[in-house]
PDB file of N, CA and C in Angstrom:
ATOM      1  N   UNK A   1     -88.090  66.362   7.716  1.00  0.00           N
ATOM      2  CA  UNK A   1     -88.040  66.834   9.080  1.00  0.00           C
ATOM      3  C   UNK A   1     -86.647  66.572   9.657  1.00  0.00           C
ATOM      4  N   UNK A   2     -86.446  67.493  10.519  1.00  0.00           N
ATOM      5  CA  UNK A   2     -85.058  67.331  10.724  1.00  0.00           C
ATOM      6  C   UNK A   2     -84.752  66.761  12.265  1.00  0.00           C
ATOM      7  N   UNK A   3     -83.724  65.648  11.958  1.00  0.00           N
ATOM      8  CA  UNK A   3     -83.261  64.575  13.056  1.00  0.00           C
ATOM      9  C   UNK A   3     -82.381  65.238  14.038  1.00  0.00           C
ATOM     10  N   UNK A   4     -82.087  64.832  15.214  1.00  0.00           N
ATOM     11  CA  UNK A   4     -81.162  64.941  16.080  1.00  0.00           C
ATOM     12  C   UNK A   4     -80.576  63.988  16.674  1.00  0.00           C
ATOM     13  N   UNK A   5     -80.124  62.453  15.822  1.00  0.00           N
ATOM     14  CA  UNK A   5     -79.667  61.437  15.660  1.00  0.00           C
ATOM     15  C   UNK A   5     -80.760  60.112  16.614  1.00  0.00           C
ATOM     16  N   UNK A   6     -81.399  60.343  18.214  1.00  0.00           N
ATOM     17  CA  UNK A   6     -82.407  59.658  18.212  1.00  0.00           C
ATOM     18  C   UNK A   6     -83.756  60.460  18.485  1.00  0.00           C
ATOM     19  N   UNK A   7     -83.585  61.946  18.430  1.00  0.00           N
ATOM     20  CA  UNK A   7     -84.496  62.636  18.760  1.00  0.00           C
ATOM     21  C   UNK A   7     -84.847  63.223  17.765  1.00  0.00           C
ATOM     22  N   UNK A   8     -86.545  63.700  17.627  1.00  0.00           N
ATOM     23  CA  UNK A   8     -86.906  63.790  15.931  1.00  0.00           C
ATOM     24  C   UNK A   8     -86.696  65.231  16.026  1.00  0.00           C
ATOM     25  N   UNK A   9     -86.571  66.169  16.807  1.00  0.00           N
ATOM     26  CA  UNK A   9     -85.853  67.428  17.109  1.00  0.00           C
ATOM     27  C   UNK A   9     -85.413  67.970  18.332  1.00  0.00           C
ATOM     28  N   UNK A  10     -84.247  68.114  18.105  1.00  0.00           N
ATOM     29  CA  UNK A  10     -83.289  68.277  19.378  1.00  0.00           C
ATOM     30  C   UNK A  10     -83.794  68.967  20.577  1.00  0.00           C
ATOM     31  N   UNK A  11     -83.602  68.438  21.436  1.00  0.00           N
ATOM     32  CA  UNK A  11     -84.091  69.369  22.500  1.00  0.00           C
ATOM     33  C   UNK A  11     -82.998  70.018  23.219  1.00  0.00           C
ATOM     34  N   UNK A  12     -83.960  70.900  24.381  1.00  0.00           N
ATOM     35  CA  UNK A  12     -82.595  72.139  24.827  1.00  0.00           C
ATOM     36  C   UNK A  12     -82.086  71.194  25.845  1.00  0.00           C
ATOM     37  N   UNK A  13     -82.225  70.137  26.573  1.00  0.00           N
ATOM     38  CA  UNK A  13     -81.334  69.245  27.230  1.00  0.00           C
ATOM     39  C   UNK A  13     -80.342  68.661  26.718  1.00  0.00           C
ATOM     40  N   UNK A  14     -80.776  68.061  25.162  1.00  0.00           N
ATOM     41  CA  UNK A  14     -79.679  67.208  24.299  1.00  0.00           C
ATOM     42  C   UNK A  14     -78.491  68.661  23.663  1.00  0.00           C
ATOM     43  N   UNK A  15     -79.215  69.822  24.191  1.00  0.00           N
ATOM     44  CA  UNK A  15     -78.318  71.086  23.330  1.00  0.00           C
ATOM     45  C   UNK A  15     -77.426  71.227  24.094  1.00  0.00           C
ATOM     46  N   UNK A  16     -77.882  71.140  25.453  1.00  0.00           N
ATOM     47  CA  UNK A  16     -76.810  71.835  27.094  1.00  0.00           C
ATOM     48  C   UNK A  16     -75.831  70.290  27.276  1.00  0.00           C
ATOM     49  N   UNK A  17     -76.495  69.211  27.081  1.00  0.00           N
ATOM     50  CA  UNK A  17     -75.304  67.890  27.015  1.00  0.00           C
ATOM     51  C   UNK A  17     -74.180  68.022  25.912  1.00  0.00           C
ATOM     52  N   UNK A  18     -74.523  68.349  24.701  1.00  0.00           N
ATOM     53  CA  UNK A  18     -73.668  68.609  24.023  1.00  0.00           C
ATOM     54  C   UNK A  18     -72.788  69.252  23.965  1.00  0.00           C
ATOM     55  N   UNK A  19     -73.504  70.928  24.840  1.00  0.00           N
ATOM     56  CA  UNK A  19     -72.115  71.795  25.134  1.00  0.00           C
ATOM     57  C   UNK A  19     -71.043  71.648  26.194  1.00  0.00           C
ATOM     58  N   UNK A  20     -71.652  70.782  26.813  1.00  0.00           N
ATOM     59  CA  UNK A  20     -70.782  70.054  28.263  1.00  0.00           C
ATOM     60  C   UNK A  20     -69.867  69.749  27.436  1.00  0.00           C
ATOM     61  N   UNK A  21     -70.648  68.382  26.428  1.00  0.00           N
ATOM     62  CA  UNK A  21     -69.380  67.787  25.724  1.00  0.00           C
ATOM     63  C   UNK A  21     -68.036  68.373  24.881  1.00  0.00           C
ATOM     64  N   UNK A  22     -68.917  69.597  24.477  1.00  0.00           N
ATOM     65  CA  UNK A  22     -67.801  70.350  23.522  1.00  0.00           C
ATOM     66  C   UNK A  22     -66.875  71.058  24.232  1.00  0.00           C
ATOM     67  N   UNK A  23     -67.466  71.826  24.920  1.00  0.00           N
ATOM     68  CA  UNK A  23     -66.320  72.334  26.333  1.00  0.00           C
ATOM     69  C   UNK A  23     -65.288  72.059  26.649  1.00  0.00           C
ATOM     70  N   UNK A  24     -65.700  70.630  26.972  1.00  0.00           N
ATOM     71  CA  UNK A  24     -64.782  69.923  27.898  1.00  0.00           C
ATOM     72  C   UNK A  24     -63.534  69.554  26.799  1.00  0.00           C
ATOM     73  N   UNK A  25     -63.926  69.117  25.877  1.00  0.00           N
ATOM     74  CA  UNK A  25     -63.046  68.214  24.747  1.00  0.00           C
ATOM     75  C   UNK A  25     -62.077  69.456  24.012  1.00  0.00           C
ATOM     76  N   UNK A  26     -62.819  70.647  24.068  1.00  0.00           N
ATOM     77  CA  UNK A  26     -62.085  71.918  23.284  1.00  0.00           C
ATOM     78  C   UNK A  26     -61.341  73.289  24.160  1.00  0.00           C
ATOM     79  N   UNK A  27     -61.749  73.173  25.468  1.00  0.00           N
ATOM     80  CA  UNK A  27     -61.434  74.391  26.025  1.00  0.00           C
ATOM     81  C   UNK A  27     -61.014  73.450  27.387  1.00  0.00           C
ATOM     82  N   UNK A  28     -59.090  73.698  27.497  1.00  0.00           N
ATOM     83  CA  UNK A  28     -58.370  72.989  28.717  1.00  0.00           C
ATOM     84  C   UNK A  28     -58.571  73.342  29.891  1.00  0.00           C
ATOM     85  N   UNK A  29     -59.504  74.391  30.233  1.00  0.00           N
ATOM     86  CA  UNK A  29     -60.177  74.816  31.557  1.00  0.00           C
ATOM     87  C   UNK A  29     -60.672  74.275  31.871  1.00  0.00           C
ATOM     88  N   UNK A  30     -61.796  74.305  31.271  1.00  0.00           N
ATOM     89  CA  UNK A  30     -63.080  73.191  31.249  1.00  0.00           C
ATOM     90  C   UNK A  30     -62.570  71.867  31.397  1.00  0.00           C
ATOM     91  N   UNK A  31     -61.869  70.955  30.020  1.00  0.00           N
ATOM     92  CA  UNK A  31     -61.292  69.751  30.900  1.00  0.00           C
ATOM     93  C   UNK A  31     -60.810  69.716  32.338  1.00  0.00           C
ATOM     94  N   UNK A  32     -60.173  70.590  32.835  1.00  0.00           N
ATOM     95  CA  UNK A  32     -59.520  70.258  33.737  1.00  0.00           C
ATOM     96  C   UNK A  32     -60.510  70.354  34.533  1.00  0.00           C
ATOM     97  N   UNK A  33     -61.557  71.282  34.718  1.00  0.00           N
ATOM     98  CA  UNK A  33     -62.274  71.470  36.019  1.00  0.00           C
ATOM     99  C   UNK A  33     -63.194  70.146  36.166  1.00  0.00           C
ATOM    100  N   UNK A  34     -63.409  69.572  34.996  1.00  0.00           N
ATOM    101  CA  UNK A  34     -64.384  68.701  34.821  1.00  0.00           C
ATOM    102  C   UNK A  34     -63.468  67.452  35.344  1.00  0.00           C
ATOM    103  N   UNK A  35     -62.147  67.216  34.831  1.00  0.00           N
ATOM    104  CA  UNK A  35     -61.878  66.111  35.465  1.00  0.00           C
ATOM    105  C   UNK A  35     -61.294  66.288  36.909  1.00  0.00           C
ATOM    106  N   UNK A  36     -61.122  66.906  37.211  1.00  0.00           N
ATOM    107  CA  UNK A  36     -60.892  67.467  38.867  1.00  0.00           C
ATOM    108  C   UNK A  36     -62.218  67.168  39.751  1.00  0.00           C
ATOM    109  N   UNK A  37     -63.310  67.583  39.201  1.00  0.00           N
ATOM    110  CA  UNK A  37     -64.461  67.554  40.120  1.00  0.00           C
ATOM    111  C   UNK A  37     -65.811  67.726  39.861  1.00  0.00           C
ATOM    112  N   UNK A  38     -66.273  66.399  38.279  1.00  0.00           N
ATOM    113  CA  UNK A  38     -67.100  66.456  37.528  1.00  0.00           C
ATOM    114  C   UNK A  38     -68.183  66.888  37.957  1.00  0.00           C
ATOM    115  N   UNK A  39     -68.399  66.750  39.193  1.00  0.00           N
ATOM    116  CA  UNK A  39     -70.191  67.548  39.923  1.00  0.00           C
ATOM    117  C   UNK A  39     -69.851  69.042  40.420  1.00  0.00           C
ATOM    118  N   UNK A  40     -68.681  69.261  40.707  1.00  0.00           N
ATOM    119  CA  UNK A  40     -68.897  71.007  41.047  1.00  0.00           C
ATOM    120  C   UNK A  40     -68.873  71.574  39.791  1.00  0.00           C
ATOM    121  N   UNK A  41     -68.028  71.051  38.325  1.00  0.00           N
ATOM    122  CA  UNK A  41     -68.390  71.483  37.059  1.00  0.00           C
ATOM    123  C   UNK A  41     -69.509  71.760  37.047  1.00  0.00           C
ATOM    124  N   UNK A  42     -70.147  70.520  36.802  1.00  0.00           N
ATOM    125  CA  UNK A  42     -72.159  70.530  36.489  1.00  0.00           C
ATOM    126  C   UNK A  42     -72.692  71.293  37.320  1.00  0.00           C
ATOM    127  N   UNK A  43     -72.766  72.032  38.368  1.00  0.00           N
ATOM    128  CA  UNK A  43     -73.470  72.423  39.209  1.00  0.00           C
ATOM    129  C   UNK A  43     -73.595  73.560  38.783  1.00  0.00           C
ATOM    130  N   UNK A  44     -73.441  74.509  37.484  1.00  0.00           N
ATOM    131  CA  UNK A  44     -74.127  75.457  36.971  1.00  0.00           C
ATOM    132  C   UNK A  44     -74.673  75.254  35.810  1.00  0.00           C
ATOM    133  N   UNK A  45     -74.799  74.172  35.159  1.00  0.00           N
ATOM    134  CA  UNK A  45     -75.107  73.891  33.583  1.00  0.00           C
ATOM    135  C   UNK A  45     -76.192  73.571  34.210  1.00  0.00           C
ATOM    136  N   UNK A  46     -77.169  74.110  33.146  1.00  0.00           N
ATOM    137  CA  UNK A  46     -78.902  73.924  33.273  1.00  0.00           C
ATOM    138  C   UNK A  46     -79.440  72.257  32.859  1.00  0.00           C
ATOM    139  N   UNK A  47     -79.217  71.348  33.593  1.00  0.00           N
ATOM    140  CA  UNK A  47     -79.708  70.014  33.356  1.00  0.00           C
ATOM    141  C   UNK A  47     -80.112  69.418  34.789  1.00  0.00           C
ATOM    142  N   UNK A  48     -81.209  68.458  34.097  1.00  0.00           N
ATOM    143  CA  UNK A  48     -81.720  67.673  35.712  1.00  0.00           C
ATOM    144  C   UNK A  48     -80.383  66.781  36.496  1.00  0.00           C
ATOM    145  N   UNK A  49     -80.557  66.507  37.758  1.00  0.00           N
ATOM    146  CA  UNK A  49     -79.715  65.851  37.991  1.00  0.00           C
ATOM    147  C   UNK A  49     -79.422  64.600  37.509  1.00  0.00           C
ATOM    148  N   UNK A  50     -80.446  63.929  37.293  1.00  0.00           N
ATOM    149  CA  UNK A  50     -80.197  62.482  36.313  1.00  0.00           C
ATOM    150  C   UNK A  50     -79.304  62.210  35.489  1.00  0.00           C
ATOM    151  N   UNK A  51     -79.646  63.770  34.265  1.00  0.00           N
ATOM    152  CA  UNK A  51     -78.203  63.982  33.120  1.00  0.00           C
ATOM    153  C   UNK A  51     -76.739  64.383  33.669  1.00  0.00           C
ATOM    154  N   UNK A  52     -76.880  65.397  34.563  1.00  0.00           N
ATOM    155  CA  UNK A  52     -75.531  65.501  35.167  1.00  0.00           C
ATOM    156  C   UNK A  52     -74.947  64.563  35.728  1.00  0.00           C
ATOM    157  N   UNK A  53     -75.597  63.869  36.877  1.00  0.00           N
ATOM    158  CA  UNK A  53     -75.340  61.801  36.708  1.00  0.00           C
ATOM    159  C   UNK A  53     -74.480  61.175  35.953  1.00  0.00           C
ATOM    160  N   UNK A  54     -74.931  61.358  34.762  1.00  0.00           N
ATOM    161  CA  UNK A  54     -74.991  60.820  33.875  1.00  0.00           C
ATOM    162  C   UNK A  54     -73.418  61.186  32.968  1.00  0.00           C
ATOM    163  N   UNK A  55     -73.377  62.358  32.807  1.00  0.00           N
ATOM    164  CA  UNK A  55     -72.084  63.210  32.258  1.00  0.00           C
ATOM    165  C   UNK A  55     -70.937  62.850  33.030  1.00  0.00           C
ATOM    166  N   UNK A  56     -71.228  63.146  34.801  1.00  0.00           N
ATOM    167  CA  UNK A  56     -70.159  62.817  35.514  1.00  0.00           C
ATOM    168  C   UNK A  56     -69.692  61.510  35.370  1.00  0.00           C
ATOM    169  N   UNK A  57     -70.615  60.405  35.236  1.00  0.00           N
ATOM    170  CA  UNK A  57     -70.044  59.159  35.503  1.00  0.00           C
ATOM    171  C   UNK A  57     -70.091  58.634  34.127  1.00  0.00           C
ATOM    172  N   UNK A  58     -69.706  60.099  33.256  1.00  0.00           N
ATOM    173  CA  UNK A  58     -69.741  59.015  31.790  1.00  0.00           C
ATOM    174  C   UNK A  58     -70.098  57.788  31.070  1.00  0.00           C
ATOM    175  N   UNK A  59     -71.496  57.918  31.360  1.00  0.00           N
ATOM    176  CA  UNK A  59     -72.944  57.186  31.112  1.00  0.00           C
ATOM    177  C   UNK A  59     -72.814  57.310  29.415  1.00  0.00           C
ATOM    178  N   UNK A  60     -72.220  56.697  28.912  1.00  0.00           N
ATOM    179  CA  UNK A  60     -72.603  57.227  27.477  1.00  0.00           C
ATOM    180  C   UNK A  60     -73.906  56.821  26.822  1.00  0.00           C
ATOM    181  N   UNK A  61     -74.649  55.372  26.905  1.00  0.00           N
ATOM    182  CA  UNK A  61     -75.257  55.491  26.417  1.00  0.00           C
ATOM    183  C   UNK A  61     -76.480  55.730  27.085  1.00  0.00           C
ATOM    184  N   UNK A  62     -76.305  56.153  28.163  1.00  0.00           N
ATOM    185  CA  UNK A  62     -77.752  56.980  28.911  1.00  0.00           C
ATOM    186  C   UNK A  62     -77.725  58.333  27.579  1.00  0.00           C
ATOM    187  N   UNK A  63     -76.851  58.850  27.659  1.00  0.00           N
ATOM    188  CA  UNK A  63     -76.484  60.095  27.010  1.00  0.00           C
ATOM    189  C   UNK A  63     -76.513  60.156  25.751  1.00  0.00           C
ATOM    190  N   UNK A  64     -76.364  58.960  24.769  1.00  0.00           N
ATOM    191  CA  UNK A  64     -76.870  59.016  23.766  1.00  0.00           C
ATOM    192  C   UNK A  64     -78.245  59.418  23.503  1.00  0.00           C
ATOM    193  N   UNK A  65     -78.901  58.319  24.453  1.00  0.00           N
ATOM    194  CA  UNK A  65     -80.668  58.313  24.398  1.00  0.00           C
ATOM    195  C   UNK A  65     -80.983  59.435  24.506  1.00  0.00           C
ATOM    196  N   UNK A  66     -80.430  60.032  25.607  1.00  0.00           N
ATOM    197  CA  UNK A  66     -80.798  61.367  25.829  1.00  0.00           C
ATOM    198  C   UNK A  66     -81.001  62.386  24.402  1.00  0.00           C
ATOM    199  N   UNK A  67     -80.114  62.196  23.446  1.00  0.00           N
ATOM    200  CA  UNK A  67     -79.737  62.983  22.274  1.00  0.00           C
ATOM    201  C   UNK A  67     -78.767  63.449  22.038  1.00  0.00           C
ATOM    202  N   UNK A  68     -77.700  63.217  22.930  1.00  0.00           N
ATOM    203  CA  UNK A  68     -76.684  63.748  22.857  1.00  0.00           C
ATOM    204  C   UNK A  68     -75.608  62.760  21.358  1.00  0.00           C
ATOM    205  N   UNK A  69     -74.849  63.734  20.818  1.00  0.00           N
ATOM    206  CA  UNK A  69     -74.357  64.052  19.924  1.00  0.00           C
ATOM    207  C   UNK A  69     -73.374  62.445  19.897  1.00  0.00           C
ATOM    208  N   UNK A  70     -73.319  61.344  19.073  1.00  0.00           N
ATOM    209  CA  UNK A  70     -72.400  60.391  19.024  1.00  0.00           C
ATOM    210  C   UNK A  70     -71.134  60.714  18.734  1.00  0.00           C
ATOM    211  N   UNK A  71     -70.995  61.669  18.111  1.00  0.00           N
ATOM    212  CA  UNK A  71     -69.656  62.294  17.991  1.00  0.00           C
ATOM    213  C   UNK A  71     -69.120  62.858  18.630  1.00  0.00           C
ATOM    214  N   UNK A  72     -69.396  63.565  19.495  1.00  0.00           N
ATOM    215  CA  UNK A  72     -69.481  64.527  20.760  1.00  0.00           C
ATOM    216  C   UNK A  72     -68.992  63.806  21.445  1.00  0.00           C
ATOM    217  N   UNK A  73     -69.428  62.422  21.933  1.00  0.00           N
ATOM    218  CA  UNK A  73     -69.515  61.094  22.598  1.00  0.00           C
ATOM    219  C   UNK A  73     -68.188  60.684  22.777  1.00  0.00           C
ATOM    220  N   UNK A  74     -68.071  60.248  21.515  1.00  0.00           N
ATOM    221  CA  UNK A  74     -66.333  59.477  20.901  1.00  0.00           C
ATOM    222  C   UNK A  74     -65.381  60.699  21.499  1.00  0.00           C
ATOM    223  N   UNK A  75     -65.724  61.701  21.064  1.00  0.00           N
ATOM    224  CA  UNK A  75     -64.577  62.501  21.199  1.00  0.00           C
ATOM    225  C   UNK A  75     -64.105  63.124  22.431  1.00  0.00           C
ATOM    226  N   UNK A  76     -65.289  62.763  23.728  1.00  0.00           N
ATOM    227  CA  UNK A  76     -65.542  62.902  25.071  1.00  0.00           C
ATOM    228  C   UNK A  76     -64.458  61.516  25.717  1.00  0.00           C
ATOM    229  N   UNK A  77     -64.679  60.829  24.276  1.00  0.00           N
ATOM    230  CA  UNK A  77     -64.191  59.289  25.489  1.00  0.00           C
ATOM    231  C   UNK A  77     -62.405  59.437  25.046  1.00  0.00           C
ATOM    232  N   UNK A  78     -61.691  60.447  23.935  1.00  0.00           N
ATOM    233  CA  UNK A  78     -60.696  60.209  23.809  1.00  0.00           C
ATOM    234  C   UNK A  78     -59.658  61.277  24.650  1.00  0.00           C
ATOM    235  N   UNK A  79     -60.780  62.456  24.776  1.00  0.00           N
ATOM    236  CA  UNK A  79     -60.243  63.369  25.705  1.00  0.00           C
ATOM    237  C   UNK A  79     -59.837  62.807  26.956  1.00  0.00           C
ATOM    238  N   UNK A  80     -61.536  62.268  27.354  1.00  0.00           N
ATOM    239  CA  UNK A  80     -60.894  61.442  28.770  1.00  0.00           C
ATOM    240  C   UNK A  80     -60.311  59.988  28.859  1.00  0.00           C
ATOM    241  N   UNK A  81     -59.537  59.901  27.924  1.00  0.00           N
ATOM    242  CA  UNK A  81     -58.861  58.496  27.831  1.00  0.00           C
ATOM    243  C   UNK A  81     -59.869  57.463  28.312  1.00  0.00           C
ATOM    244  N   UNK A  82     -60.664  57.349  27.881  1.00  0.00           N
ATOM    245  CA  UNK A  82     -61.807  55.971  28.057  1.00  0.00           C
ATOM    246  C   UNK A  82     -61.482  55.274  27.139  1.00  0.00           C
ATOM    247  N   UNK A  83     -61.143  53.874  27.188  1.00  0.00           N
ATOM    248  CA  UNK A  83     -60.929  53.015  25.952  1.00  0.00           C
ATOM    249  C   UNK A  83     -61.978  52.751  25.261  1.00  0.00           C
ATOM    250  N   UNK A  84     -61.654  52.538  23.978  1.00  0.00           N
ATOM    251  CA  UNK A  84     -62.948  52.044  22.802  1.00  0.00           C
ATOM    252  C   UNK A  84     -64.141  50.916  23.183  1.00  0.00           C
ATOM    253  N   UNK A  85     -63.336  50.093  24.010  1.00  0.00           N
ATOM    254  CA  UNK A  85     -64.134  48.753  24.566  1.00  0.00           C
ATOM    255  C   UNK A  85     -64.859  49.605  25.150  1.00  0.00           C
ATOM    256  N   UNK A  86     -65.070  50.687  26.376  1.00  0.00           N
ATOM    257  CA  UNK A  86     -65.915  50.469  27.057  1.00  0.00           C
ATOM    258  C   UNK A  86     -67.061  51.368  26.365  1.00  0.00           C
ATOM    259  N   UNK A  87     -66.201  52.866  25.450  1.00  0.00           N
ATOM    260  CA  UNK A  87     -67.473  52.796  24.703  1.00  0.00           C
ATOM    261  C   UNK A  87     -68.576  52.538  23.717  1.00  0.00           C
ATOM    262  N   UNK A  88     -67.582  51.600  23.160  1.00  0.00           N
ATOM    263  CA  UNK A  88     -68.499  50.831  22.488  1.00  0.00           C
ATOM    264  C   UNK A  88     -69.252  49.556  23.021  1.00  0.00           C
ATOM    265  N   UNK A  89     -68.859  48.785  24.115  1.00  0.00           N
ATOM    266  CA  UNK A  89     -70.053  47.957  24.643  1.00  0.00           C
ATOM    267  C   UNK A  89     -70.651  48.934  25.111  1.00  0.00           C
ATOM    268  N   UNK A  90     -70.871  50.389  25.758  1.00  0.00           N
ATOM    269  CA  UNK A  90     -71.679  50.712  26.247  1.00  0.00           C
ATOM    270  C   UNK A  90     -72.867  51.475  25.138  1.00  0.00           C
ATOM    271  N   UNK A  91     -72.078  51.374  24.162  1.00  0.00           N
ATOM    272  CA  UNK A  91     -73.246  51.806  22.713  1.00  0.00           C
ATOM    273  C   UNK A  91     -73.998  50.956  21.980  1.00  0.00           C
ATOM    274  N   UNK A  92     -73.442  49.573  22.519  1.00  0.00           N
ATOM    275  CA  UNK A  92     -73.693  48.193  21.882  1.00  0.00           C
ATOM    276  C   UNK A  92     -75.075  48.389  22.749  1.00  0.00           C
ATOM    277  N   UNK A  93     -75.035  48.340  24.215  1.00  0.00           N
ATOM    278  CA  UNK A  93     -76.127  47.763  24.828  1.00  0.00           C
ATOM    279  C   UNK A  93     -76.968  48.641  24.929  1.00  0.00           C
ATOM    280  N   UNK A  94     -77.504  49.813  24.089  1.00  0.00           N
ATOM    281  CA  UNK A  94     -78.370  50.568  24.085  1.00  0.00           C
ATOM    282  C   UNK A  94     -78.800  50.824  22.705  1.00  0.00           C
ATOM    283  N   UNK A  95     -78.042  50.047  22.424  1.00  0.00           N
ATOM    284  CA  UNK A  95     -78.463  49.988  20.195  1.00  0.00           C
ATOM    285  C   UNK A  95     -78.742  48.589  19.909  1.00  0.00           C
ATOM    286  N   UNK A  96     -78.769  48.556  18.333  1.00  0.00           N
ATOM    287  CA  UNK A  96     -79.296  47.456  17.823  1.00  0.00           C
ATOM    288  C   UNK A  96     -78.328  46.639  16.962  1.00  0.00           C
ATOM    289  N   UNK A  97     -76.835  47.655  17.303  1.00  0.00           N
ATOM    290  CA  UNK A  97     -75.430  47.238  16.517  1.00  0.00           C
ATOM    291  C   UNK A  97     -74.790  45.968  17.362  1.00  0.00           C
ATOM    292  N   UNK A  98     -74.514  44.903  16.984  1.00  0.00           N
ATOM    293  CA  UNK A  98     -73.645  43.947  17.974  1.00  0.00           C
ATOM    294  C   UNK A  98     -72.510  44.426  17.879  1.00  0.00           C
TER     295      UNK A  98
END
């Protein structure tokens, strides 16, 4: 059966987080609009407000749980210059990795 790293099949929320993520990290529009004004970005992507929350204030490991893509993740935190520390304690405290 096929995984979606914590979800046992992906759902269309963990699909629409992911494309946030890819967007943003691959297409310099998108970065920019997103780091200019991460909630008027979200305010057409089909997600509850919780996840958009969540995206804006670069919640990663809300966003893991969610299903969203760990790679996706990393590569979200180098676009937006987030240092390694913070995302990895913030992957620490929602996993089982010290």
């Amino acid at each position: 059966m096929s995984r979606n790293w914590r979800l046992l099949m992906p759902s269309p929320e963990s699909y629409q987080i992911d494309c946030v993520l890819f967007d943003v990290q691959h297409k310099a529009d998108h970065r920019e609009q997103f780091q200019a004004d991460p909630h008027a970005y979200l305010s057409a992507v089909p997600l509850s407000p919780e996840r958009k929350a969540e995206l804006a204030a670069n919640d990663f490991g809300a966003l893991y749980l969610a299903g969203a893509n760990p790679y996706l993740l990393r590569a979200h935190c180098l676009v937006m210059k987030i240092s390694e520390e913070n995302y990895l304690a913030q992957m620490r405290a929602v996993t089982d990795n010290p």
